[in-house]
N, C-alpha and C. Protein backbone atom coordinates (compact mmCIF):
# COMPACT_ATOMS: atom_id res chain seq x y z
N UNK A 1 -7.48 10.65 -4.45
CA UNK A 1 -6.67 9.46 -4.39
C UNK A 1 -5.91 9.43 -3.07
N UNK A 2 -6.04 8.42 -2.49
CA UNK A 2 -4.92 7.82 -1.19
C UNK A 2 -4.29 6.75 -1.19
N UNK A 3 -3.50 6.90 -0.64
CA UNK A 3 -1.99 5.28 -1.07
C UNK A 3 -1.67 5.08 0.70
N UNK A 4 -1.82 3.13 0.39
CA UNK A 4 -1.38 2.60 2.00
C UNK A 4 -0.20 2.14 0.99
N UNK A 5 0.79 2.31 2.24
CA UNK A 5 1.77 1.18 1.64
C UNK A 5 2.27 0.52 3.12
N UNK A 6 2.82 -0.49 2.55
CA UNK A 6 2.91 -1.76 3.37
C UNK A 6 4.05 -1.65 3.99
N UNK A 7 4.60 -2.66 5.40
CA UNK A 7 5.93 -2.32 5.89
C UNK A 7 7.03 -3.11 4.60
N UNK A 8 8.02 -2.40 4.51
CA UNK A 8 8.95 -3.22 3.67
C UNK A 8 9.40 -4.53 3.97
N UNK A 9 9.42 -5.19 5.27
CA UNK A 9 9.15 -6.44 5.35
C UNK A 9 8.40 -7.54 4.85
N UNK A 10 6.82 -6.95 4.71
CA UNK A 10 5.79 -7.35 4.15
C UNK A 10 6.22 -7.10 2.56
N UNK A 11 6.79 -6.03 2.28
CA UNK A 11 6.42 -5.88 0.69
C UNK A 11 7.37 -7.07 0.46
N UNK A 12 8.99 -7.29 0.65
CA UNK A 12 9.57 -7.92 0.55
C UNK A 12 9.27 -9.48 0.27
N UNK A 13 8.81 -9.82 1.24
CA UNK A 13 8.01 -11.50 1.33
C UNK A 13 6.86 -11.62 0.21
N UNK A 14 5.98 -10.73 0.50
CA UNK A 14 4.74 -10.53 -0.60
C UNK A 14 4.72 -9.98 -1.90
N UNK A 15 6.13 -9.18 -2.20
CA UNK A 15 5.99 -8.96 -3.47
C UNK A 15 4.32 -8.49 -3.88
N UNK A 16 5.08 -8.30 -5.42
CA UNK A 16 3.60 -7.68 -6.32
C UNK A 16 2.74 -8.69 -6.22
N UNK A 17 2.95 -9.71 -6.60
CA UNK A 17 1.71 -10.65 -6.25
C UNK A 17 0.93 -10.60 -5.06
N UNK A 18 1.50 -10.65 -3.95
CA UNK A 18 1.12 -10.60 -2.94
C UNK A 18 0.18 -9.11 -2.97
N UNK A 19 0.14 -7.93 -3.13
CA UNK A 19 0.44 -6.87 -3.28
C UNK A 19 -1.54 -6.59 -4.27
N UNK A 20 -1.20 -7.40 -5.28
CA UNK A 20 -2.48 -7.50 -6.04
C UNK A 20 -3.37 -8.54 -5.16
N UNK A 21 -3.56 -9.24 -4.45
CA UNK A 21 -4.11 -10.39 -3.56
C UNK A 21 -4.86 -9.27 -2.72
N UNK A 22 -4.11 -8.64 -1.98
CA UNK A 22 -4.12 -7.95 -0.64
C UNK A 22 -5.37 -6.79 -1.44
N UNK A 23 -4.77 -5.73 -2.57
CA UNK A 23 -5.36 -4.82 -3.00
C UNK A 23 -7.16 -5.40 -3.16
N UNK A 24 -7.09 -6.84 -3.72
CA UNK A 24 -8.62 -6.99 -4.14
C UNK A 24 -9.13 -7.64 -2.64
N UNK A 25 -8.27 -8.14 -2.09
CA UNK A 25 -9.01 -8.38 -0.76
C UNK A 25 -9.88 -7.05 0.18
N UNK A 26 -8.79 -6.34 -0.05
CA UNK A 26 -9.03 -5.24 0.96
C UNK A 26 -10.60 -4.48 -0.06
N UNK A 27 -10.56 -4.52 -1.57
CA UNK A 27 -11.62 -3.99 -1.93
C UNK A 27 -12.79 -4.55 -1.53
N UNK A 28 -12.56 -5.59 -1.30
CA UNK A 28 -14.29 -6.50 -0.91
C UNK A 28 -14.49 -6.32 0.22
N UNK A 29 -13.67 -5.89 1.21
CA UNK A 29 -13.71 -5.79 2.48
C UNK A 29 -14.56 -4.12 2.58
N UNK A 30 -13.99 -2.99 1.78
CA UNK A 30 -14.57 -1.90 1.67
C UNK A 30 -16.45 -2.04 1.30
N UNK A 31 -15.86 -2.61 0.18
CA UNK A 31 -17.25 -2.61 -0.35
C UNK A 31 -18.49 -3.12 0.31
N UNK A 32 -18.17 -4.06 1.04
CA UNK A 32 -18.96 -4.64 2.41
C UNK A 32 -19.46 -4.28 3.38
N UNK A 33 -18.22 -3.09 3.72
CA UNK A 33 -18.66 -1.54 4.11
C UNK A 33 -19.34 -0.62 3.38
N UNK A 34 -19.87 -0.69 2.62
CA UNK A 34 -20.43 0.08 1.82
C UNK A 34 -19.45 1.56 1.10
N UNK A 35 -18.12 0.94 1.02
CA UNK A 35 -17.62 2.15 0.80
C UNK A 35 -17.37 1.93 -0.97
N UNK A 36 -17.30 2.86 -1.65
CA UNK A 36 -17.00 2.61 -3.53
C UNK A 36 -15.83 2.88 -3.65
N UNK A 37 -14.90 2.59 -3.32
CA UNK A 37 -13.07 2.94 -3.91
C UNK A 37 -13.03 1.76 -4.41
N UNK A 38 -11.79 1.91 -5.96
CA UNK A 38 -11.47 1.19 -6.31
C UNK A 38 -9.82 1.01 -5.71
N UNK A 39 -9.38 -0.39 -6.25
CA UNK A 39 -7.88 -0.13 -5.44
C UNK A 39 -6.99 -0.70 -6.46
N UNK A 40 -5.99 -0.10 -6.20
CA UNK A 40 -5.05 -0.46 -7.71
C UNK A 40 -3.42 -0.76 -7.25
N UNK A 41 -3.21 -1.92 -6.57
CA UNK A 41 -1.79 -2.68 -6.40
C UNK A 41 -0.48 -1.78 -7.43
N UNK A 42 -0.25 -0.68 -6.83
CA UNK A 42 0.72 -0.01 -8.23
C UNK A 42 2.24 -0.24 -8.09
N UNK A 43 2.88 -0.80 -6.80
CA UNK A 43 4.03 -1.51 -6.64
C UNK A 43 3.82 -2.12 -5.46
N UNK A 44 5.21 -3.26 -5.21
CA UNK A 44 4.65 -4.09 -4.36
C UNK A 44 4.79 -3.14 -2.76
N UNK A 45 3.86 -3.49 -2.26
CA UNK A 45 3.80 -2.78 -0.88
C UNK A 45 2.88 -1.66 -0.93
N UNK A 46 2.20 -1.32 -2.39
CA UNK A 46 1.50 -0.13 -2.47
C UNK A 46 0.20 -0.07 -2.93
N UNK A 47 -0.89 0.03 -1.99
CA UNK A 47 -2.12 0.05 -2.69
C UNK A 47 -2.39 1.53 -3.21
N UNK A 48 -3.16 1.76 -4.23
CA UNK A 48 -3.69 3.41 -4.57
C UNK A 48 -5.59 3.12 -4.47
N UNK A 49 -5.95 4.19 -3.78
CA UNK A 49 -7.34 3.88 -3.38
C UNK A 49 -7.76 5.31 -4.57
N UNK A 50 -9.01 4.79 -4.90
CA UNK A 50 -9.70 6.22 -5.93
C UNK A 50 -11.02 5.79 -5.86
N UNK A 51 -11.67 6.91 -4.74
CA UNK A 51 -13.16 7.06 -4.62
C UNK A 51 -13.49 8.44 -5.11
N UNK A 52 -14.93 8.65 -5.59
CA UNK A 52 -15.43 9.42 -6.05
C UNK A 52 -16.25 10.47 -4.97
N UNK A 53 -16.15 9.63 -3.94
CA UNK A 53 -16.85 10.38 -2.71
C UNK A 53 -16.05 10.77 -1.82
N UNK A 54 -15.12 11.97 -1.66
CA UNK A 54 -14.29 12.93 -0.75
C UNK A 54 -14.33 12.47 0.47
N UNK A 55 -15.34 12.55 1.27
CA UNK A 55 -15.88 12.11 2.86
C UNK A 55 -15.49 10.53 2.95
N UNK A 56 -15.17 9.74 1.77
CA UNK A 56 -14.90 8.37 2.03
C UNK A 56 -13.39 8.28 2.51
N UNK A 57 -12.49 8.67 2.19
CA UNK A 57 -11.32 9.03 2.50
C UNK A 57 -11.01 8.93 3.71
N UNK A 58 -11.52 9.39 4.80
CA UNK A 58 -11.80 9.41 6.30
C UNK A 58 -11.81 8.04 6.29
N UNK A 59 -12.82 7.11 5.85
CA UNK A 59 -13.34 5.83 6.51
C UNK A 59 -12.24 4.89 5.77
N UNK A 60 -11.63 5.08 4.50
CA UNK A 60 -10.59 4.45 4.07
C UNK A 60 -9.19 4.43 5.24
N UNK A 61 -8.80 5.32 5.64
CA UNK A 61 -7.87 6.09 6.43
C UNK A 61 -8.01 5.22 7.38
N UNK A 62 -8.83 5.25 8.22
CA UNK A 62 -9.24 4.42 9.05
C UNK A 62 -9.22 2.72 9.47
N UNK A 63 -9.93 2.17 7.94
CA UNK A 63 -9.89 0.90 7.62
C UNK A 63 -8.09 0.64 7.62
N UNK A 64 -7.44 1.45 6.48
CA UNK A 64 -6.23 0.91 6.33
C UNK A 64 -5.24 0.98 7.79
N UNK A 65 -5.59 1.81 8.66
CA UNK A 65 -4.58 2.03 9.77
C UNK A 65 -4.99 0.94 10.96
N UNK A 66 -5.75 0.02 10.36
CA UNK A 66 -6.26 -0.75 11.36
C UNK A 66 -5.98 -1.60 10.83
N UNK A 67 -5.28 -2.16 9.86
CA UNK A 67 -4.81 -3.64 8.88
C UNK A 67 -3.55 -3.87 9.75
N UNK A 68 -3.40 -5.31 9.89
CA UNK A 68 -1.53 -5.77 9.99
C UNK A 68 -0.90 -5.79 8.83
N UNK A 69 0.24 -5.31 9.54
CA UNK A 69 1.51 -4.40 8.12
C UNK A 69 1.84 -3.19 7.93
N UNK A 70 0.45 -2.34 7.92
CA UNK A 70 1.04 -1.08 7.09
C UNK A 70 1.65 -0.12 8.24
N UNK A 71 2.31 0.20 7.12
CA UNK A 71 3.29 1.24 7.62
C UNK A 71 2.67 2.55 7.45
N UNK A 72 2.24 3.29 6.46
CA UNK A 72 1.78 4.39 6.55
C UNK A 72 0.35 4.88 5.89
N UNK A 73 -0.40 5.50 5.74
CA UNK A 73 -1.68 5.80 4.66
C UNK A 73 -1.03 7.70 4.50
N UNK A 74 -1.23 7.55 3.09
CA UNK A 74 -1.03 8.98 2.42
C UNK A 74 -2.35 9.59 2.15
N UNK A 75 -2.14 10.50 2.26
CA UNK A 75 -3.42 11.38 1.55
C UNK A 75 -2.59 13.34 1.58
N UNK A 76 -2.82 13.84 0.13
CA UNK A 76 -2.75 14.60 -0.09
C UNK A 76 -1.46 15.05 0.78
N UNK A 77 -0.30 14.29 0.33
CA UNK A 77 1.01 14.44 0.39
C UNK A 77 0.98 14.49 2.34
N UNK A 78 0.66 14.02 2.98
CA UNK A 78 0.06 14.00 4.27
C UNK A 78 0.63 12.88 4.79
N UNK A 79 1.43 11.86 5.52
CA UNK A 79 0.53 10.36 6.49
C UNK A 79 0.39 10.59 7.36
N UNK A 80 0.11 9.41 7.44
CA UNK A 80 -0.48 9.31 8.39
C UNK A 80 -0.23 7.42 8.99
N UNK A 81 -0.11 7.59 10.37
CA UNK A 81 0.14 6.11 11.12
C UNK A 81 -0.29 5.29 11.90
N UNK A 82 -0.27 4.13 12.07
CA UNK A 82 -1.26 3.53 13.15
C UNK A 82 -0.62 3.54 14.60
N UNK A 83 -1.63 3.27 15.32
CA UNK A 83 -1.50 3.94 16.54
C UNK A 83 -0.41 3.49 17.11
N UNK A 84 0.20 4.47 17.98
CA UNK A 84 1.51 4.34 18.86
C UNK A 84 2.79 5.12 18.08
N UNK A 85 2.40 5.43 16.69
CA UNK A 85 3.61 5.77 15.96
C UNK A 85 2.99 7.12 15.17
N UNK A 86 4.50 7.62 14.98
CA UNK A 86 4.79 8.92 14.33
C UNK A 86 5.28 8.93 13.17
N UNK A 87 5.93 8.05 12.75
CA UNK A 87 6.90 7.62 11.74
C UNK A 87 6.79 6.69 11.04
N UNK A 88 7.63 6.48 9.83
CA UNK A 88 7.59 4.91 9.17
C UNK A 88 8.98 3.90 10.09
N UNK A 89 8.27 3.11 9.76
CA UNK A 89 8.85 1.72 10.12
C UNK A 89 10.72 2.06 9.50
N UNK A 90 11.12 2.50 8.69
CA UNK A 90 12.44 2.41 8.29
C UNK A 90 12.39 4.01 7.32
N UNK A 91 13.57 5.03 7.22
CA UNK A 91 13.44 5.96 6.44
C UNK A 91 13.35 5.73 4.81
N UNK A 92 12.47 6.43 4.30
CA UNK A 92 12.62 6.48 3.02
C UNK A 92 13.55 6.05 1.95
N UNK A 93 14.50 6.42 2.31
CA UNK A 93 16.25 6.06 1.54
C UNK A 93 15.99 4.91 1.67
N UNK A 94 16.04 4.45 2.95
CA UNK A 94 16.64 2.72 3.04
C UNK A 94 14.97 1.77 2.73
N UNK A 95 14.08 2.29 2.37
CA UNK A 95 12.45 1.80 2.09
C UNK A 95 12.97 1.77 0.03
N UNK A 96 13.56 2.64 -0.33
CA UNK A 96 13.85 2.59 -1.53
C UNK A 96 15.21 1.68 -1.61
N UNK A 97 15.89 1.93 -1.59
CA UNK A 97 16.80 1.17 -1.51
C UNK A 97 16.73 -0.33 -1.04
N UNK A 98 16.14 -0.64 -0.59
CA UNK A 98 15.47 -2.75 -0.20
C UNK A 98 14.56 -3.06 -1.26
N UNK A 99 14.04 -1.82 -1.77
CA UNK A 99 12.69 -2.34 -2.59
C UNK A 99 13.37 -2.00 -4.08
N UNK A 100 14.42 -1.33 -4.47
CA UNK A 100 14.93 -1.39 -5.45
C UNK A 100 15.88 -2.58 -5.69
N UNK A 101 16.30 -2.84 -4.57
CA UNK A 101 17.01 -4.36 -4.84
C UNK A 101 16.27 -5.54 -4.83
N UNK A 102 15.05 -5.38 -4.20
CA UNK A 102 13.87 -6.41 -4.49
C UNK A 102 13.23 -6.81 -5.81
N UNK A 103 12.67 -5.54 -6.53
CA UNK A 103 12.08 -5.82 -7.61
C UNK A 103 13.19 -6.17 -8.96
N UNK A 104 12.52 -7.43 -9.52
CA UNK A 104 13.20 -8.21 -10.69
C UNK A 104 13.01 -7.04 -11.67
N UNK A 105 14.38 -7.74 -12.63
CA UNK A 105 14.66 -6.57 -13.57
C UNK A 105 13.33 -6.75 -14.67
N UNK A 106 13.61 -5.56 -15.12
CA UNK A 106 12.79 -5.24 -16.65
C UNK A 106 13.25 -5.82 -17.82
N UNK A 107 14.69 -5.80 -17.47
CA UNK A 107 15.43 -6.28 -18.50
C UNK A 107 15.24 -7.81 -19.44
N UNK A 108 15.07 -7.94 -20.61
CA UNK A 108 14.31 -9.37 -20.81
C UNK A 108 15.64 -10.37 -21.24
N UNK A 109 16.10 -11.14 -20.61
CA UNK A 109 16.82 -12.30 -20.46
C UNK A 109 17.63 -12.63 -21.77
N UNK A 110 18.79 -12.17 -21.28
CA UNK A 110 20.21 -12.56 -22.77
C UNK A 110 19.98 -13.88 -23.43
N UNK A 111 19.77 -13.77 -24.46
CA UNK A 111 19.74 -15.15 -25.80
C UNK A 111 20.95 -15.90 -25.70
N UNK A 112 22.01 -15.97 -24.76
CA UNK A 112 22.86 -16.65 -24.63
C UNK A 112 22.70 -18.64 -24.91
């Protein structure tokens, strides 16, 4: 398994919806490539890639660091960035913290 996630700017505007759009886009785009990952939108800004073929990983890595937006591609607790950069776009803390004030509550709406 490998995870792109998106700049928090992008997640922000695009939300989960956006988020599931992007995930099946980007699968048809693989698959076109002949690559077999499936991709699974698991929060907004976060795709999860799961191929069965190890060596695909490389060409995923690749594909995703060459998209507009992302901020980082994970693999095996690892990122990795697109070119020119070392880092994410904003630290962790403050990547959680925008995206915890972003996402709508769970909570289901007072009978008031």
């Amino acid at each position: 398994m490998v995870m792109a996630t998106m700049a928090v700017d992008w997640s922000e505007k695009h939300g989960q919806h956006g988020t599931d759009h992007l995930a099946q886009v980007w699968a048809t785009m693989l698959e076109s490539g002949s690559l077999t990952a499936k991709t699974f939108a698991v929060d907004p800004g976060q795709i999860l890639f799961v191929t069965y073929r190890p060596k695909e990983a490389q060409d995923i890595k690749e594909f995703v660091l060459s998209q507009p937006h992302v901020d980082f591609f994970e693999e095996n607790q690892q990122r990795y960035f697109p070119r020119g950069r070392n880092k994410p776009l904003v630290p962790d803390t403050l990547r959680q913290q925008r995206l915890r004030s972003f996402r709508p509550s769970t909570k289901a709406p007072s009978k008031r």
